[in-house]
N, C-alpha and C. Protein backbone atom coordinates (compact mmCIF):
# COMPACT_ATOMS: atom_id res chain seq x y z
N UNK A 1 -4.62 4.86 10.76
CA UNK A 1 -4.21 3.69 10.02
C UNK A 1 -2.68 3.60 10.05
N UNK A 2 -1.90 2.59 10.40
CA UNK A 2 -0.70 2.12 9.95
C UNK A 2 -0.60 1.43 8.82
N UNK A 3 0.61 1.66 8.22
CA UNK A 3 1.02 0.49 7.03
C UNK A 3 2.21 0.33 7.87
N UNK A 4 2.40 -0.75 6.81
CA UNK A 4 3.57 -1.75 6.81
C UNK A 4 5.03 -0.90 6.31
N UNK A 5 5.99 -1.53 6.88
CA UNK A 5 7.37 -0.82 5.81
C UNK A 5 7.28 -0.97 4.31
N UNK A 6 6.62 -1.91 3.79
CA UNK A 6 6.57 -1.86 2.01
C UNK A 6 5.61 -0.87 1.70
N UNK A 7 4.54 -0.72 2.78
CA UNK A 7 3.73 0.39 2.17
C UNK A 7 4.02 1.53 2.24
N UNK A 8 4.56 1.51 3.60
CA UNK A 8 5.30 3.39 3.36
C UNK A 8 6.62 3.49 2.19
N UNK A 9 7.66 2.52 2.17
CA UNK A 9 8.40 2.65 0.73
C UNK A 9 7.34 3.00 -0.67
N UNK A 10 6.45 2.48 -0.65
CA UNK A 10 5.66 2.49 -1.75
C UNK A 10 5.52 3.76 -2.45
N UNK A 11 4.92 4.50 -0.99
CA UNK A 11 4.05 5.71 -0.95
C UNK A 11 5.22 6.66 -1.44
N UNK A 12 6.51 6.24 -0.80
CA UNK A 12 7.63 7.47 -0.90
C UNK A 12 7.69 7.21 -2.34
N UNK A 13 8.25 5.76 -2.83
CA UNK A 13 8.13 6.03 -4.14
C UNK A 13 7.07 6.75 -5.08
N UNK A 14 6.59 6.00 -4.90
CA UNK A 14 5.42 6.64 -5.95
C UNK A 14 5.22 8.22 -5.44
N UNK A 15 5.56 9.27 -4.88
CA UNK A 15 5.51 10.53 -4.40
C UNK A 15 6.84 10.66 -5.21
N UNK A 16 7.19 10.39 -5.42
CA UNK A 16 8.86 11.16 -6.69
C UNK A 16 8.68 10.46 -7.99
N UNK A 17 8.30 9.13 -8.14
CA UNK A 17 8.22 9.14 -9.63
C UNK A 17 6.99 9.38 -9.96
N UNK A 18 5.80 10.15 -9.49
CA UNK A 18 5.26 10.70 -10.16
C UNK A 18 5.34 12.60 -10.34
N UNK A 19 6.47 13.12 -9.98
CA UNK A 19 6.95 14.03 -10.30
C UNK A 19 6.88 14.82 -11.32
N UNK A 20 6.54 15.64 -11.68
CA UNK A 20 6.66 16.60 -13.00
C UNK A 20 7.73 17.79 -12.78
N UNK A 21 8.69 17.95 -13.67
CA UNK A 21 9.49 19.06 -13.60
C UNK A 21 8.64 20.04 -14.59
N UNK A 22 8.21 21.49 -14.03
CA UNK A 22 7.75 22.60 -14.60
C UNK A 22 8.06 23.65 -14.47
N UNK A 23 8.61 24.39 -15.42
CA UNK A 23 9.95 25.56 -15.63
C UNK A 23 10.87 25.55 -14.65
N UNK A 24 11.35 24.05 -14.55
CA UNK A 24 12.34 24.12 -13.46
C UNK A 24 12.15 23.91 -12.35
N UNK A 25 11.00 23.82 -11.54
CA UNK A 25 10.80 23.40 -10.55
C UNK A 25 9.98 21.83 -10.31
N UNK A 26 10.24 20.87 -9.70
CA UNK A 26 9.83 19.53 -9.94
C UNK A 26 8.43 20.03 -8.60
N UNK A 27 7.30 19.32 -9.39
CA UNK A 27 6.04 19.29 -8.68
C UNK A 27 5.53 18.33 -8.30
N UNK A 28 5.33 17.65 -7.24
CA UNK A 28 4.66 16.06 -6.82
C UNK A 28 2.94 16.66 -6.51
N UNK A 29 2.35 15.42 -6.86
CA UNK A 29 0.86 15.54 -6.69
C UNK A 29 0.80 14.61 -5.38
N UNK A 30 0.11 14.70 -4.06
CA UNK A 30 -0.24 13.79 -3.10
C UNK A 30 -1.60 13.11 -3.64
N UNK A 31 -2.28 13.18 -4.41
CA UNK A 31 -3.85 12.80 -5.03
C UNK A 31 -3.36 11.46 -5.98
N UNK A 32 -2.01 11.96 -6.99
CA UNK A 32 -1.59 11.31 -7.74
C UNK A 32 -0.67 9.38 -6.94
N UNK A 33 -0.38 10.00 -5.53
CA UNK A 33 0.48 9.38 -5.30
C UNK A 33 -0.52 8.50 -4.64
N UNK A 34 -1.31 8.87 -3.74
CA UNK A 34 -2.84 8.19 -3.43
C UNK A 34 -3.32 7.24 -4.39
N UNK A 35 -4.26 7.76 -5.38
CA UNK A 35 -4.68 7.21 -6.31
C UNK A 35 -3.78 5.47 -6.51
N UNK A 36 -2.39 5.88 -6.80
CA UNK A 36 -1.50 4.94 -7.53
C UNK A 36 -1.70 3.81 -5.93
N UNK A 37 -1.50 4.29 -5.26
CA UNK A 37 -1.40 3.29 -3.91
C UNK A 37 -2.56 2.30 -3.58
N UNK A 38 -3.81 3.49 -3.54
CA UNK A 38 -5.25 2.63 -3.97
C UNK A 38 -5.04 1.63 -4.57
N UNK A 39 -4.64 1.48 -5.74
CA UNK A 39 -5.09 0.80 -7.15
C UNK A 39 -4.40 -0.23 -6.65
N UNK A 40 -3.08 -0.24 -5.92
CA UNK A 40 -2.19 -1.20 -6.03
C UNK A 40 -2.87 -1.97 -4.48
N UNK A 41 -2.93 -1.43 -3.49
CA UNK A 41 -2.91 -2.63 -2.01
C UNK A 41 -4.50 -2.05 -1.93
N UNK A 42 -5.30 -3.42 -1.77
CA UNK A 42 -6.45 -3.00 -0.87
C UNK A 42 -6.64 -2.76 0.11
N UNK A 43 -7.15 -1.70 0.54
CA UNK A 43 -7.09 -1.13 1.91
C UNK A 43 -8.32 -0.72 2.04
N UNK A 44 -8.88 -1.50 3.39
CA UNK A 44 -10.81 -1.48 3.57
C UNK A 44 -10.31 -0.35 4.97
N UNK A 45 -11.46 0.47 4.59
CA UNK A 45 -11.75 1.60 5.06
C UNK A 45 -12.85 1.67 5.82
């Protein structure tokens, strides 16, 4: 699958602001950043 340039900006975003800093080290979820992308562009599979 390709996306578009807004969709890969998307993805980068949403991969840092869903970030958690934990004892100091910042943790990104790829499930989390998925999920958020789903919800937002339909994408038939």
């Amino acid at each position: 699958m390709v996306f578009t340039q807004e969709q890969n900006i998307f993805i980068v975003e949403s991969y840092f602001r869903n970030g958690h800093l934990v004892d100091g080290v910042w943790q990104y979820s790829v499930q989390t950043c998925s999920a958020e992308f789903l919800q937002q562009h339909s994408i038939d599979t």
